[in-house]
C-alpha atoms as a PDB file:
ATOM      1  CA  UNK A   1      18.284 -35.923  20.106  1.00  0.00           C
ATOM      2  CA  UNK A   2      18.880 -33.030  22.446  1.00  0.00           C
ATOM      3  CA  UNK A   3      22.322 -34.538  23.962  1.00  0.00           C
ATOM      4  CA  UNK A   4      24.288 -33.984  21.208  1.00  0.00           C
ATOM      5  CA  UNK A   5      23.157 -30.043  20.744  1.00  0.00           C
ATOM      6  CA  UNK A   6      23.257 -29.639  24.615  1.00  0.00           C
ATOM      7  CA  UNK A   7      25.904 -32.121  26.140  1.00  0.00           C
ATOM      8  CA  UNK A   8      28.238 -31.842  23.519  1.00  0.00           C
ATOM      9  CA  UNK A   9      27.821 -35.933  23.097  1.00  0.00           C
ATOM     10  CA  UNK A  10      25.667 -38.899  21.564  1.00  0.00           C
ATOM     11  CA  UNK A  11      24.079 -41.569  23.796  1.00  0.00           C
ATOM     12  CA  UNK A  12      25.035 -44.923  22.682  1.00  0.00           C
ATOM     13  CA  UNK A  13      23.009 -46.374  24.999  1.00  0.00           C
ATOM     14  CA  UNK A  14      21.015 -46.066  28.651  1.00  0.00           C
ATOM     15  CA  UNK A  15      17.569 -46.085  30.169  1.00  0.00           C
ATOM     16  CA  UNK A  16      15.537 -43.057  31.307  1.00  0.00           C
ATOM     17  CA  UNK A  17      12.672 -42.925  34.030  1.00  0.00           C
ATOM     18  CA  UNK A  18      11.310 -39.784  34.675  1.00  0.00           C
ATOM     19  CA  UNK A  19       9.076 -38.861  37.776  1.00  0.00           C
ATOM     20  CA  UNK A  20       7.597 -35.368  37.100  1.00  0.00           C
ATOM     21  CA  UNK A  21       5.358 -33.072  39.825  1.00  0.00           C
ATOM     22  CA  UNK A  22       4.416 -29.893  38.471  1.00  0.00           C
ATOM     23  CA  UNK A  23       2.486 -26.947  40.560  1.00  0.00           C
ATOM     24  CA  UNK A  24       1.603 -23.999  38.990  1.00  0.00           C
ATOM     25  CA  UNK A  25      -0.154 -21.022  41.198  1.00  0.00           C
ATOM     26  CA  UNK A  26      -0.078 -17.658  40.226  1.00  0.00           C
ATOM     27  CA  UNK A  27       2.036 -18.085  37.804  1.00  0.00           C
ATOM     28  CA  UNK A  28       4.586 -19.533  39.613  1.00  0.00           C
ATOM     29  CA  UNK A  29       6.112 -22.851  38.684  1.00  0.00           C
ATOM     30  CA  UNK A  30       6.629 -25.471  40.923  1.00  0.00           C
ATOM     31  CA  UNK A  31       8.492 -28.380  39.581  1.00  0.00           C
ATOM     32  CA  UNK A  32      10.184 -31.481  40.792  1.00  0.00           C
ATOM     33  CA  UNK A  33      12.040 -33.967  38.864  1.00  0.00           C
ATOM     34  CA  UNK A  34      12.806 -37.449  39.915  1.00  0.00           C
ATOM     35  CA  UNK A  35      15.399 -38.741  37.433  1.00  0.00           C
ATOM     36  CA  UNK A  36      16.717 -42.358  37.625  1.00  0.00           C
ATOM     37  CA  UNK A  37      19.233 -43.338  34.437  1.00  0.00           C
ATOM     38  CA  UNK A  38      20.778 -46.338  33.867  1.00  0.00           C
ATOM     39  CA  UNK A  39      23.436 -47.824  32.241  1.00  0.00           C
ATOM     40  CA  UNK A  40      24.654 -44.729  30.091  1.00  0.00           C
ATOM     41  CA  UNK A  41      26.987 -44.740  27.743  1.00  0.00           C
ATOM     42  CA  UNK A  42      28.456 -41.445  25.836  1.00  0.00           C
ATOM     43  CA  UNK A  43      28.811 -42.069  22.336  1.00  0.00           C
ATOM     44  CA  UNK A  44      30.948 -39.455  20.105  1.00  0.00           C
ATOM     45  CA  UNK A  45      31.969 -36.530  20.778  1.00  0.00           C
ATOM     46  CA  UNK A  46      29.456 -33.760  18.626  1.00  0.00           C
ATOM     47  CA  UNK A  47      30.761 -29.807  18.242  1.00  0.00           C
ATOM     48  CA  UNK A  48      27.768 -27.605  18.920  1.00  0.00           C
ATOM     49  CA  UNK A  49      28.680 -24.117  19.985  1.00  0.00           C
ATOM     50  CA  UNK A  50      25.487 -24.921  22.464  1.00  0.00           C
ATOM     51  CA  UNK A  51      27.238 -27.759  24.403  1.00  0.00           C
ATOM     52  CA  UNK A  52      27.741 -26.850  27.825  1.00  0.00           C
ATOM     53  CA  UNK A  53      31.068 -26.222  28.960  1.00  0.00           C
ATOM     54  CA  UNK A  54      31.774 -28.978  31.189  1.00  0.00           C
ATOM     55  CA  UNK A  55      33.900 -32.073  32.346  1.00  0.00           C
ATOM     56  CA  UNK A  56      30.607 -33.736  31.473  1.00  0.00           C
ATOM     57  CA  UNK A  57      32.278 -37.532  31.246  1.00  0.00           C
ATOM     58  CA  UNK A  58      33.506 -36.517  34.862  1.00  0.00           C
ATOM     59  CA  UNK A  59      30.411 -35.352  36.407  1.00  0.00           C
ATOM     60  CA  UNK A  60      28.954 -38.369  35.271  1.00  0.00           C
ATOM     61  CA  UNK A  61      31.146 -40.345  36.460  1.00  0.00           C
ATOM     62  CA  UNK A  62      30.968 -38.971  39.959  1.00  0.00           C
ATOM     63  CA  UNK A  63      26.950 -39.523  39.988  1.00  0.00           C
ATOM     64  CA  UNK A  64      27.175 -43.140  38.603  1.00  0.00           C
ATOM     65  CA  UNK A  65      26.567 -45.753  41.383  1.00  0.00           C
ATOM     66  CA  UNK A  66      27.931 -49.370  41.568  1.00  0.00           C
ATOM     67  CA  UNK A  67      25.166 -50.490  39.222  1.00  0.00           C
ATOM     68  CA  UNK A  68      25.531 -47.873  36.741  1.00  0.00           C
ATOM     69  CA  UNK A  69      22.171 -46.042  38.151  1.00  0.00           C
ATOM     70  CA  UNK A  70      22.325 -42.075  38.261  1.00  0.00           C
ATOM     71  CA  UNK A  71      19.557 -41.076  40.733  1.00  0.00           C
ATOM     72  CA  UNK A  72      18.954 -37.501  40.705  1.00  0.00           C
ATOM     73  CA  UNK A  73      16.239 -34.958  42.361  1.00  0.00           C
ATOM     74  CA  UNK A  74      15.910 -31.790  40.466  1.00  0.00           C
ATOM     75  CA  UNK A  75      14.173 -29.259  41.733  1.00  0.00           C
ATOM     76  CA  UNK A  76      12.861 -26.336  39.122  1.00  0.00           C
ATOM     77  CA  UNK A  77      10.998 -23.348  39.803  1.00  0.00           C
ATOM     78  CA  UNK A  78      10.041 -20.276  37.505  1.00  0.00           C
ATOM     79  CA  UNK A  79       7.550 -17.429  36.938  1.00  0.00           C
ATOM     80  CA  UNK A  80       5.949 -17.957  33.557  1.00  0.00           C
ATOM     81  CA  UNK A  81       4.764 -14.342  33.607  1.00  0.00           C
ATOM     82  CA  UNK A  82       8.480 -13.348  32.814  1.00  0.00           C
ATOM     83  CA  UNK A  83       9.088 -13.024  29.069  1.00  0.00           C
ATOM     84  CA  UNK A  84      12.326 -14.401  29.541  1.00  0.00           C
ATOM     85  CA  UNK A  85      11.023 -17.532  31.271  1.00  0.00           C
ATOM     86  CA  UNK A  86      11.557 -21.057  28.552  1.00  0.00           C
ATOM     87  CA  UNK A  87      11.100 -24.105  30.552  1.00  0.00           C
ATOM     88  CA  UNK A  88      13.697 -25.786  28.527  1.00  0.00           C
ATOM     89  CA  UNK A  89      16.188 -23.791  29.462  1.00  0.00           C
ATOM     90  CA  UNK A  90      15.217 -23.989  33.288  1.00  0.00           C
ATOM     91  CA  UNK A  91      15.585 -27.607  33.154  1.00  0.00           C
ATOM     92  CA  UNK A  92      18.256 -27.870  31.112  1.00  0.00           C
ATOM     93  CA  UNK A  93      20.203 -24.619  33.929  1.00  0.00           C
ATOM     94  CA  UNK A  94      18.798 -26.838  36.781  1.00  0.00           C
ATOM     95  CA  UNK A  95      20.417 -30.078  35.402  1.00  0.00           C
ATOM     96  CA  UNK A  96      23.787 -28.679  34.057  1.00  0.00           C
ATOM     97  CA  UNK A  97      24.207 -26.865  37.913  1.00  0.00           C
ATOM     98  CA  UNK A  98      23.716 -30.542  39.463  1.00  0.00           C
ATOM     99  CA  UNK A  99      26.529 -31.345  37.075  1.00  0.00           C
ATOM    100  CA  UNK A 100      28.648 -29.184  37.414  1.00  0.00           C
ATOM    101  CA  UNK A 101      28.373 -29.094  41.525  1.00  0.00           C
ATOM    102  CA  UNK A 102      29.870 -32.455  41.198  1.00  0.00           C
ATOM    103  CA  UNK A 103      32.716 -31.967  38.311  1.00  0.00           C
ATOM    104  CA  UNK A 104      33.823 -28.880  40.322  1.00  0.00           C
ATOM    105  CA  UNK A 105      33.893 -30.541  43.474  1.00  0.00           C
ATOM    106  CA  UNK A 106      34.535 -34.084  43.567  1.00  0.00           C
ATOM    107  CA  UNK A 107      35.939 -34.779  47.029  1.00  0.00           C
ATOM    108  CA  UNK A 108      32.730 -32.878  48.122  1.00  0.00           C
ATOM    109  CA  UNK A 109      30.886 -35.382  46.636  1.00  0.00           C
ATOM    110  CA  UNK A 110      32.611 -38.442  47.571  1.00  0.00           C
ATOM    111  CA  UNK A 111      32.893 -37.078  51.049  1.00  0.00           C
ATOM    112  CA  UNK A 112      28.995 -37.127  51.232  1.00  0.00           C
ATOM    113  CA  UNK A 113      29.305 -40.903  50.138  1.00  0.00           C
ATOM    114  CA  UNK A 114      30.751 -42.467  53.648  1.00  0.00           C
ATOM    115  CA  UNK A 115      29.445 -39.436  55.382  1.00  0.00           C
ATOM    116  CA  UNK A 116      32.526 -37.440  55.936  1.00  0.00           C
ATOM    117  CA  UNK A 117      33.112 -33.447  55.987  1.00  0.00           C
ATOM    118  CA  UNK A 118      36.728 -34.031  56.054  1.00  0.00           C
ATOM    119  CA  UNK A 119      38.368 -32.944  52.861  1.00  0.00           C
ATOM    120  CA  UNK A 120      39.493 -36.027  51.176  1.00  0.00           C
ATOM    121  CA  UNK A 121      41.630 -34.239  48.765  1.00  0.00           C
ATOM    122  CA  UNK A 122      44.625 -33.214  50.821  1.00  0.00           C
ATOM    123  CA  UNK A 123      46.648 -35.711  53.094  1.00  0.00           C
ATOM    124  CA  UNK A 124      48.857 -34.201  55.502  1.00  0.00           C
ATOM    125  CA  UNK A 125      52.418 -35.760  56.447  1.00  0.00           C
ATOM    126  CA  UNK A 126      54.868 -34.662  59.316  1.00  0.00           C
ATOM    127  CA  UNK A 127      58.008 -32.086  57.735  1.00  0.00           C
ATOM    128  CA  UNK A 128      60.238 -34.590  56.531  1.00  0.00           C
ATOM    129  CA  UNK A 129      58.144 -37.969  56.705  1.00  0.00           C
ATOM    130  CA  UNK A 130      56.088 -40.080  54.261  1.00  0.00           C
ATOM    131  CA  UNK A 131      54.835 -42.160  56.927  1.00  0.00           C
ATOM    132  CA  UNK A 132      51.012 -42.085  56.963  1.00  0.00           C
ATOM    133  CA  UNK A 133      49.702 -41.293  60.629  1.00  0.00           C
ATOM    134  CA  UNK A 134      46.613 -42.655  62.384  1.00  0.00           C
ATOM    135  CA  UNK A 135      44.100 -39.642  60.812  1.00  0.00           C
ATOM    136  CA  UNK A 136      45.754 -40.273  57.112  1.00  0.00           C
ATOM    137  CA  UNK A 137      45.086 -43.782  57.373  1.00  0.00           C
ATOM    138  CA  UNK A 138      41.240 -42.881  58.509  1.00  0.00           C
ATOM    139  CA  UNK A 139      40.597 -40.476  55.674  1.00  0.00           C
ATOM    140  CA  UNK A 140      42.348 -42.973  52.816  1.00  0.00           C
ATOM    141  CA  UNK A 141      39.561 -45.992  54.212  1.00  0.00           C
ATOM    142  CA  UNK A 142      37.274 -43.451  53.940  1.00  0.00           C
ATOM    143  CA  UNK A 143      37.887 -42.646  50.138  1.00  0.00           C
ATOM    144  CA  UNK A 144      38.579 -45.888  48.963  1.00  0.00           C
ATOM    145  CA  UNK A 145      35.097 -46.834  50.483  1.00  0.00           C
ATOM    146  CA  UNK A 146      33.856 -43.623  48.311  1.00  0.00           C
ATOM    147  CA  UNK A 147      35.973 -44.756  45.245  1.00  0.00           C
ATOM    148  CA  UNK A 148      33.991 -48.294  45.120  1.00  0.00           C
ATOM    149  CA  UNK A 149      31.142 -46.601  45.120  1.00  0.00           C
ATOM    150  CA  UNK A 150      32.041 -44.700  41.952  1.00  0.00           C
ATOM    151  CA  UNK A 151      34.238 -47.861  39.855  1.00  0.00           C
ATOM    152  CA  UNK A 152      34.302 -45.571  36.750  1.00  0.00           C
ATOM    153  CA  UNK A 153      36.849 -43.025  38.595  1.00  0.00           C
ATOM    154  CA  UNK A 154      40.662 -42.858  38.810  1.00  0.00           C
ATOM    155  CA  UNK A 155      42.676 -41.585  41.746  1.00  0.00           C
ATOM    156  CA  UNK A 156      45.597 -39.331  40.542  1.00  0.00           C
ATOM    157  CA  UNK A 157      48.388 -38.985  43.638  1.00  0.00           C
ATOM    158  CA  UNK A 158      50.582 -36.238  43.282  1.00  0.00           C
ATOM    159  CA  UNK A 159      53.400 -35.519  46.182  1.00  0.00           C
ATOM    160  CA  UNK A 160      53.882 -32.341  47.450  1.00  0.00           C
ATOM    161  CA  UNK A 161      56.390 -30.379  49.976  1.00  0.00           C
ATOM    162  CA  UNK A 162      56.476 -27.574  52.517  1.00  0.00           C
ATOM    163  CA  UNK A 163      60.044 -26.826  51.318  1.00  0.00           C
ATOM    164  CA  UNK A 164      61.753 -25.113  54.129  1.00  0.00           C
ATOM    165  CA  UNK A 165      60.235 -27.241  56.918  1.00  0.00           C
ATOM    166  CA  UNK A 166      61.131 -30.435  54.721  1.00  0.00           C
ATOM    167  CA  UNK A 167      64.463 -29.337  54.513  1.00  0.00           C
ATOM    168  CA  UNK A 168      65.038 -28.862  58.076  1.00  0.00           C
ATOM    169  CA  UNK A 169      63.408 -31.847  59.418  1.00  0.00           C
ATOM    170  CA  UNK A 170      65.985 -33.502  57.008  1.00  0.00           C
ATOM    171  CA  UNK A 171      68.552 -32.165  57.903  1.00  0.00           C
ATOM    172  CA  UNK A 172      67.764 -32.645  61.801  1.00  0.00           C
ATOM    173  CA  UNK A 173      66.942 -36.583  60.876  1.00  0.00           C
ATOM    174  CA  UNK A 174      70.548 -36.498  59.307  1.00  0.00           C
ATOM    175  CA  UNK A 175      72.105 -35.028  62.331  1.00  0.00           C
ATOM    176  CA  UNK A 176      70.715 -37.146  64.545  1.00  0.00           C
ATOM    177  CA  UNK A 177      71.708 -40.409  62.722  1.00  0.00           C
ATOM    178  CA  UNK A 178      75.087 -38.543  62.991  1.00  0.00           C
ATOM    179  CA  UNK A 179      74.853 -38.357  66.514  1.00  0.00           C
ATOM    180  CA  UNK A 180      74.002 -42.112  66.894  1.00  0.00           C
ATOM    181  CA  UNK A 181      76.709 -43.061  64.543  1.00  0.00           C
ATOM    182  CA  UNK A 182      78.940 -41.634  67.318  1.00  0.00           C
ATOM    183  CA  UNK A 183      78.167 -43.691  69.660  1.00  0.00           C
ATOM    184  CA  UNK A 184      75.081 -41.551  71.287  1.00  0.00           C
ATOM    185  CA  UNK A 185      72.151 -43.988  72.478  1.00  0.00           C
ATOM    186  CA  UNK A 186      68.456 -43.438  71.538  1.00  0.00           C
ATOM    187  CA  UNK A 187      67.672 -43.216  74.702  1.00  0.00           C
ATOM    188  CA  UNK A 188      70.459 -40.532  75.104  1.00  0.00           C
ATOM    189  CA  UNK A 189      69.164 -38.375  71.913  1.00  0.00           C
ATOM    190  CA  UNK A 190      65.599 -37.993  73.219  1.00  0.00           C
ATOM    191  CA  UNK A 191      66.430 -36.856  76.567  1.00  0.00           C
ATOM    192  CA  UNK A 192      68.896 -34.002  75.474  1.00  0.00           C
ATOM    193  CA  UNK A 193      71.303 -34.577  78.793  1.00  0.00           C
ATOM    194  CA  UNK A 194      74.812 -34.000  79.398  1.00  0.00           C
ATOM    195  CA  UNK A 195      75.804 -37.306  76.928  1.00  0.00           C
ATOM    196  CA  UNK A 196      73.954 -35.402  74.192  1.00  0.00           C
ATOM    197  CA  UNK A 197      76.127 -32.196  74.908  1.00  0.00           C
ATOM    198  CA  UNK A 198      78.773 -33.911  74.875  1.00  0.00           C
ATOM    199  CA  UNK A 199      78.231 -35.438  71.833  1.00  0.00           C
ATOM    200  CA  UNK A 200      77.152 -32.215  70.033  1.00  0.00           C
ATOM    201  CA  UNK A 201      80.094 -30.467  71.348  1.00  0.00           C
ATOM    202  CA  UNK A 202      82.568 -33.152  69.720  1.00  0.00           C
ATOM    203  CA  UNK A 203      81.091 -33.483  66.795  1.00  0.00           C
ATOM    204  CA  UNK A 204      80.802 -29.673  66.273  1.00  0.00           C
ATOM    205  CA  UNK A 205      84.635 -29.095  66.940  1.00  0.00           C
ATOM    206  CA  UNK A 206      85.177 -32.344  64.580  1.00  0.00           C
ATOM    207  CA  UNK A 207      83.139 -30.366  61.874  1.00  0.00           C
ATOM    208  CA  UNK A 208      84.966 -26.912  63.068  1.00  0.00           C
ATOM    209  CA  UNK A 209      88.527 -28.778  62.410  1.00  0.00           C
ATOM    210  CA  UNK A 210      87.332 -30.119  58.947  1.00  0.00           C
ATOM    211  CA  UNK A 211      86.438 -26.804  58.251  1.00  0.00           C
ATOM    212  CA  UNK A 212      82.671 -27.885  57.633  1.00  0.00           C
ATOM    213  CA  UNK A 213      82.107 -24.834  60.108  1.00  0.00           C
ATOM    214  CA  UNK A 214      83.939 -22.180  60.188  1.00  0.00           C
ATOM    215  CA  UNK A 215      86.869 -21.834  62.613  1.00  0.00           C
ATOM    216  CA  UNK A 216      86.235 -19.632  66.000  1.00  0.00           C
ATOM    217  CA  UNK A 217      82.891 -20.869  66.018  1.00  0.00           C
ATOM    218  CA  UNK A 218      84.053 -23.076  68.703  1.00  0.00           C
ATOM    219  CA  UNK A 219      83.295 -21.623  71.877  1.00  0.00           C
ATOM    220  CA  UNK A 220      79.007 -21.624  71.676  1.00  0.00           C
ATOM    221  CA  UNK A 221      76.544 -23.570  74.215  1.00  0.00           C
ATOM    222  CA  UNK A 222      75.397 -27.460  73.222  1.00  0.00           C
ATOM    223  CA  UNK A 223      72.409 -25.831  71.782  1.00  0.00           C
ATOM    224  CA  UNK A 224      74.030 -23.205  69.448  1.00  0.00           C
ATOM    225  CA  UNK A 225      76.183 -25.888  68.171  1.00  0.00           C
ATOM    226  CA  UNK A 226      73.486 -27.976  67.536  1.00  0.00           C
ATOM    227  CA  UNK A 227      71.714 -25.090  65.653  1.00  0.00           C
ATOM    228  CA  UNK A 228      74.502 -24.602  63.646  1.00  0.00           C
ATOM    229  CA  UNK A 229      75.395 -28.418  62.815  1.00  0.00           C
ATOM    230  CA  UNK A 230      71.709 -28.962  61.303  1.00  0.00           C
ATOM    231  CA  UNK A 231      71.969 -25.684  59.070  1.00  0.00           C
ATOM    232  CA  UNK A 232      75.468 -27.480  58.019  1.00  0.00           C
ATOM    233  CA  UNK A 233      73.887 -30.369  56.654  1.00  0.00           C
ATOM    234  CA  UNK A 234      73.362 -30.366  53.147  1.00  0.00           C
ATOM    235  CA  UNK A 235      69.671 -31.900  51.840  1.00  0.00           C
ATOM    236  CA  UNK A 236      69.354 -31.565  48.137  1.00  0.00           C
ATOM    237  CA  UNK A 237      66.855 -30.990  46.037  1.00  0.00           C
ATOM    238  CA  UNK A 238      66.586 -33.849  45.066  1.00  0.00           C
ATOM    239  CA  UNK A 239      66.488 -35.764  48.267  1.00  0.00           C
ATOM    240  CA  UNK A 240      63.169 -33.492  49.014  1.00  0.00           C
ATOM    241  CA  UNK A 241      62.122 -34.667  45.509  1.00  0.00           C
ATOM    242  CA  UNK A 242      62.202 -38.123  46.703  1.00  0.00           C
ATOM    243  CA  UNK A 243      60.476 -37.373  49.929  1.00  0.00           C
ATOM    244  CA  UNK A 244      57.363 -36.135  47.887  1.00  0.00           C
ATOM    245  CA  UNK A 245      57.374 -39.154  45.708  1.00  0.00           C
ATOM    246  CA  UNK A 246      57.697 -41.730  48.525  1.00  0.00           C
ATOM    247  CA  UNK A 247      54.763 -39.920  50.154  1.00  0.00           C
ATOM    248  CA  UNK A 248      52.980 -40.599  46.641  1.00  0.00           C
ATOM    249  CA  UNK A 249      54.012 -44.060  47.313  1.00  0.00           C
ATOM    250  CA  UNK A 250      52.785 -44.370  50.784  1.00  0.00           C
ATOM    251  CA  UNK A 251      49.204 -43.768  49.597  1.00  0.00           C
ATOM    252  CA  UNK A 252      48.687 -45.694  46.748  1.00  0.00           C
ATOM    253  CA  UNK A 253      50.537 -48.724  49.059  1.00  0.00           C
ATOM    254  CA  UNK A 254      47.673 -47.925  51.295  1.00  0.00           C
ATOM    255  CA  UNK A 255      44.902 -48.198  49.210  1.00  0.00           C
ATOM    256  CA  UNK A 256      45.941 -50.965  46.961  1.00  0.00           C
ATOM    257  CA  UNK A 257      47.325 -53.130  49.980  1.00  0.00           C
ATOM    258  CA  UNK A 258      44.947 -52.426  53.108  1.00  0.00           C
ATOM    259  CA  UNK A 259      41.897 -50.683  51.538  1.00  0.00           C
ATOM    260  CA  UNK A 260      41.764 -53.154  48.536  1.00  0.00           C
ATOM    261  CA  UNK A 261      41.483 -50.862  45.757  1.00  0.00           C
ATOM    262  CA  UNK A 262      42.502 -51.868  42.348  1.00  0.00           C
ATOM    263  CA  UNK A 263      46.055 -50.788  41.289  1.00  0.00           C
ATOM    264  CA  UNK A 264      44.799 -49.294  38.102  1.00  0.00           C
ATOM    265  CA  UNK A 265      42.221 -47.212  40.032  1.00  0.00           C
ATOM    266  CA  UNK A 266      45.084 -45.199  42.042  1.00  0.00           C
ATOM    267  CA  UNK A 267      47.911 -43.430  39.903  1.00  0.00           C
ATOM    268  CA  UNK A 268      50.876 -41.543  40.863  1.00  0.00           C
ATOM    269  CA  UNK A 269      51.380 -38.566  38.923  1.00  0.00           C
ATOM    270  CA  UNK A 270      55.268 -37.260  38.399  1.00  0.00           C
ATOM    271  CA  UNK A 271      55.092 -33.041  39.424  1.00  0.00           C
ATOM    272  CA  UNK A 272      57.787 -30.733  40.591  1.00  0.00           C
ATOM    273  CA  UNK A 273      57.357 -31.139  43.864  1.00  0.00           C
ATOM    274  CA  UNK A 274      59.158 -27.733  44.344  1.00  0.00           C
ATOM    275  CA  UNK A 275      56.440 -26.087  42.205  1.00  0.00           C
ATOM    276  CA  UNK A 276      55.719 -22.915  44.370  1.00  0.00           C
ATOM    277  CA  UNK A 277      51.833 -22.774  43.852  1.00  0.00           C
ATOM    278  CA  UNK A 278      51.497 -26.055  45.449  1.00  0.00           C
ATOM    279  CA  UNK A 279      53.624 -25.904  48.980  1.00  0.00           C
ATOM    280  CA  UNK A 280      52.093 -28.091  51.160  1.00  0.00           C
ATOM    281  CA  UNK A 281      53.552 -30.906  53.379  1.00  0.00           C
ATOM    282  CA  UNK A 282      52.132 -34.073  52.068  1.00  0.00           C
ATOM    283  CA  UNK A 283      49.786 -35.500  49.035  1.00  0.00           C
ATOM    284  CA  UNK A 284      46.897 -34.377  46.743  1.00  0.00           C
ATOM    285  CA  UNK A 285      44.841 -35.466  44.945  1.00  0.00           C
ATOM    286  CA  UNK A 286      42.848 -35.276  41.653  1.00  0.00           C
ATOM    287  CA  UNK A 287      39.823 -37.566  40.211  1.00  0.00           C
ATOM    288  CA  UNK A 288      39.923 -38.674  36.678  1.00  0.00           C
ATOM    289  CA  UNK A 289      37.819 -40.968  34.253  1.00  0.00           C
END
């Protein structure tokens, strides 16, 4: 009867074991709380100006096992001499707390799961790639194992950018292809020797005569003309837009196709990857139910 004042929600169904050890010396309360639930299920949604203000359904969620067993150890300490002291309410602070730890903090928790301190939420990508590396691929295996752990939770995947060093890496990956387009070997673009020059050189006085670069630009060093052809390449917004979404891609490929995750269980969200309150070279990620 108290969930729908309190939690803001019936119980349609579910199991409760309680393990209670209480002290009390001196007035002081000692109290520790061994909860194990099982199999709960939220009914309707109740208004009570009492319910706690929470992603309740979430936190839930997060401390639901594989068998639908939430098994929590509350710990709850008071001084009954205070006048303010109501061992509801110290419960009820202690339990909401536990809650919220987990609604608030998600990869935290799912981190603890396989072990990990590395933060699951965020996976970084080289400027201009959306190929995962060896330490993206480690962290992904590592959530997926989290996410079995938890079946009631989503994955949302949402691409992101470092704009500026994006851009450039594009534009240098354009330049390059350029280069080998010309005739330049791979072997010859890694090393940076005279045929690279050389092919720099003609391909910045090709640009010069086109008037891609402005005329008596011509006499710089290999370098300068180099520096100059990448900042003449033109990446659009849009091409970075794709870049964030294939990175999007890369993940859920990851998960679905080598860590065995459900499809439905790993979502990409569209975003402006240009948004500037989330510049960051690669993908993050939010936790749904």
């Amino acid at each position: 009867p108290y969930s729908g004042t309190y939690a803001g929600y019936a119980i349609d169904r579910g199991i409760l074991n309680l393990d209670l050890r209480y002290a009390l010396q001196e007035g002081k309360l000692d109290g520790k709380n061994e909860v194990l639930i099982q199999q709960l299920k939220l009914g309707e949604k109740i208004e009570s100006d009492k319910a706690i203000d929470m992603p309740l359904k979430l936190g839930l969620a997060l401390l639901t096992d594989l068998n639908g067993v939430i098994d929590l150890k509350v710990p709850v300490e008071g001084d009954l001499e205070d006048p303010e002291f109501r061992l509801g309410s110290v419960i009820m602070t202690a339990f909401v707390n536990l809650i919220a730890k987990a609604a608030t903090a998600p990869f935290a928790l799912l981190g603890s799961l396989v072990g990990s301190e590395t933060d699951l939420q965020r996976i970084n990508f080289p400027s201009g790639s959306a190929e995962l590396d060896e330490a993206g691929r480690t962290n992904l295996a590592e959530l997926s194992s989290a996410l079995n752990q938890r079946p009631a939770l989503t994955l949302v995947i949402m691409g992101r950018l470092q704009p500026e060093a994006d851009r450039e890496k594009l534009q240098e990956q354009t330049l390059a292809q350029q280069l080998l387009d010309g005739g330049l070997s791979p072997e010859q673009l890694d090393k940076k020797g005279g045929a690279w020059e050389k092919a720099v050189k003609k391909l910045y006085k090709a640009r010069v005569a086109e008037g891609t670069l402005s005329a008596g630009e011509d006499k710089v060093s290999p370098l300068d003309a180099y520096i100059l052809l990448v900042k003449s390449v033109e990446v659009s917004d849009e091409q970075l837009s794709r870049l964030a979404e294939d990175r999007a891609r890369a993940i859920k490929t990851f998960l679905v196709n080598e860590a065995q995750l459900p499809a439905d269980r790993a979502v990409i969200e569209q975003v402006s990857a240009l948004d500037p309150a989330h510049i960051f070279s690669g993908v993050e990620m939010n936790i749904e139910v």
